[in-house]
Protein backbone atom coordinates (compact mmCIF):
# COMPACT_ATOMS: atom_id res chain seq x y z
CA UNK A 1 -13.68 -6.10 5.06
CA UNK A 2 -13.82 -9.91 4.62
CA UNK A 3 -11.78 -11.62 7.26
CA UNK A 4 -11.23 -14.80 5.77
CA UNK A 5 -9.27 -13.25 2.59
CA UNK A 6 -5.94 -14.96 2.35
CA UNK A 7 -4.52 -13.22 -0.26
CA UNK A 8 -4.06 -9.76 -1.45
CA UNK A 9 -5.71 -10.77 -4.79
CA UNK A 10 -8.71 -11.42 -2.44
CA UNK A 11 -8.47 -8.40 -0.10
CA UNK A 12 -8.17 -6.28 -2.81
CA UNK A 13 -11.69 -6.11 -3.76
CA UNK A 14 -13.22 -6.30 -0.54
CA UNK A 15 -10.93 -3.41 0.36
CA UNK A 16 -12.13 -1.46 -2.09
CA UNK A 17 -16.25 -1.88 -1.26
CA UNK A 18 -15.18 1.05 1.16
CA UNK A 19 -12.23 2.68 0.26
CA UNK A 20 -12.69 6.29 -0.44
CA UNK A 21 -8.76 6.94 -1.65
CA UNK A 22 -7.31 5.01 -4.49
CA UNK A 23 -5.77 1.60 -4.38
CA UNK A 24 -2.97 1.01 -6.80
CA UNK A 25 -1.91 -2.09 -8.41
CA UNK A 26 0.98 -3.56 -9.96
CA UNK A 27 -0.97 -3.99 -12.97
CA UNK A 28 -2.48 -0.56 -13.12
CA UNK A 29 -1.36 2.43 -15.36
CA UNK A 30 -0.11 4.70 -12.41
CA UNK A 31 1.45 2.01 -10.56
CA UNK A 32 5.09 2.78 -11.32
CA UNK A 33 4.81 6.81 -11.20
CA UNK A 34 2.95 6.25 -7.73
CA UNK A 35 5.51 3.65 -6.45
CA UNK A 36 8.41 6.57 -7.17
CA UNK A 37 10.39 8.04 -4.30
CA UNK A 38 13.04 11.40 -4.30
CA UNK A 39 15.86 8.94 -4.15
CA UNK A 40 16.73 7.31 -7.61
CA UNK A 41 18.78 4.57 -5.99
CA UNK A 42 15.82 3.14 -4.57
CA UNK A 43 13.23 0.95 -6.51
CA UNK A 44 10.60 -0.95 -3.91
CA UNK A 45 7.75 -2.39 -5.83
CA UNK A 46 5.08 -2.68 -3.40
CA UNK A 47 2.64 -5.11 -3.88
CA UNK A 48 -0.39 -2.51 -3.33
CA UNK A 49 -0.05 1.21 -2.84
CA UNK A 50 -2.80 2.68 -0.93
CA UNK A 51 -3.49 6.55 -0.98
CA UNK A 52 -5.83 7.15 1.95
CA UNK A 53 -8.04 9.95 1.87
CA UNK A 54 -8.93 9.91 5.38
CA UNK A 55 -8.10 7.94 9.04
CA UNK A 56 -10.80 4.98 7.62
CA UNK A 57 -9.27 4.26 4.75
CA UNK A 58 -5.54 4.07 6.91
CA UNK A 59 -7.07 1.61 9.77
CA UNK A 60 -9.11 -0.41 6.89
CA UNK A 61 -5.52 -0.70 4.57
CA UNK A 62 -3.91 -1.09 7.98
CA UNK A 63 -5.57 -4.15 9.01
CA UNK A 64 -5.61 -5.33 5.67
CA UNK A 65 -1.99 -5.36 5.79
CA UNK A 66 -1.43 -7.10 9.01
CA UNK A 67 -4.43 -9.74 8.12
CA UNK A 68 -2.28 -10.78 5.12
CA UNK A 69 1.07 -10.59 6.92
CA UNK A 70 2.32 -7.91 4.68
CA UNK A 71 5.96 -6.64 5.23
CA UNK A 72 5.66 -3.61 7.59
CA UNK A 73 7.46 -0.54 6.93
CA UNK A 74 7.09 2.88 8.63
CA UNK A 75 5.03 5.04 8.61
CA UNK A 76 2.12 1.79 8.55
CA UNK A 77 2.01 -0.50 5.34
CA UNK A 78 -0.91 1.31 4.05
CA UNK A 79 0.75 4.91 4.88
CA UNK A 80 3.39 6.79 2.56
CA UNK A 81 4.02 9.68 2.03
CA UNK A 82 5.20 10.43 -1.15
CA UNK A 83 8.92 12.13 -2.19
CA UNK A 84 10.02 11.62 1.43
CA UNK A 85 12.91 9.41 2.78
CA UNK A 86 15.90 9.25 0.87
CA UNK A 87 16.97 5.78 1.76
CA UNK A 88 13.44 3.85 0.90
CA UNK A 89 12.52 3.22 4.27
CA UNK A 90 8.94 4.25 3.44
CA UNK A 91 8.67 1.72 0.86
CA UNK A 92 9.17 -2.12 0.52
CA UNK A 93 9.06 -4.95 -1.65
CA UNK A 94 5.95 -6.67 -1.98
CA UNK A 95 4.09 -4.84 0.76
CA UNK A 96 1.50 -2.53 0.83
CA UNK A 97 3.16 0.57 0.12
């Protein structure tokens, strides 16, 4: 990936050259089913959600993540696991979810 990107608008595309999972935007169609966790209470909108189909994809959206100076919230910006964490904590605003 590009190291001079400075924004996610940027990264995005450059990301996705070799990105074999899918990379979910804001603007995209599945955005707000993918963004969904088990707890109702809680409504992140991350500003990328990146489902990672295999330890490349994680250390590329990883990287990508700190490169930008993305929020970081555990498990790894790029890493959530769906349906799991009733308080949110696997999800933030404006990160890479």
């Amino acid at each position: 990936m590009n190291t001079s990107a400075t924004s996610l608008a940027d990264a995005v595309p450059e990301l996705a050259k070799t990105f074999t999972g899918q990379l979910i935007k804001p603007t995209d169609p599945a955005y707000d089913d993918a963004r969904r966790i088990h707890n109702g209470l809680v409504d992140k909108r991350p500003a990328l959600i990146a489902r990672c189909r295999g330890v490349a994809d994680i250390v590329a959206a990883v990287n990508c993540a700190r490169r930008l100076h993305l929020e970081a919230v555990w498990p790894p910006p790029a890493v959530q696991f769906p349906r799991r964490g009733s308080a949110g904590s696997r999800s933030a605003e404006g990160s890479a979810g």
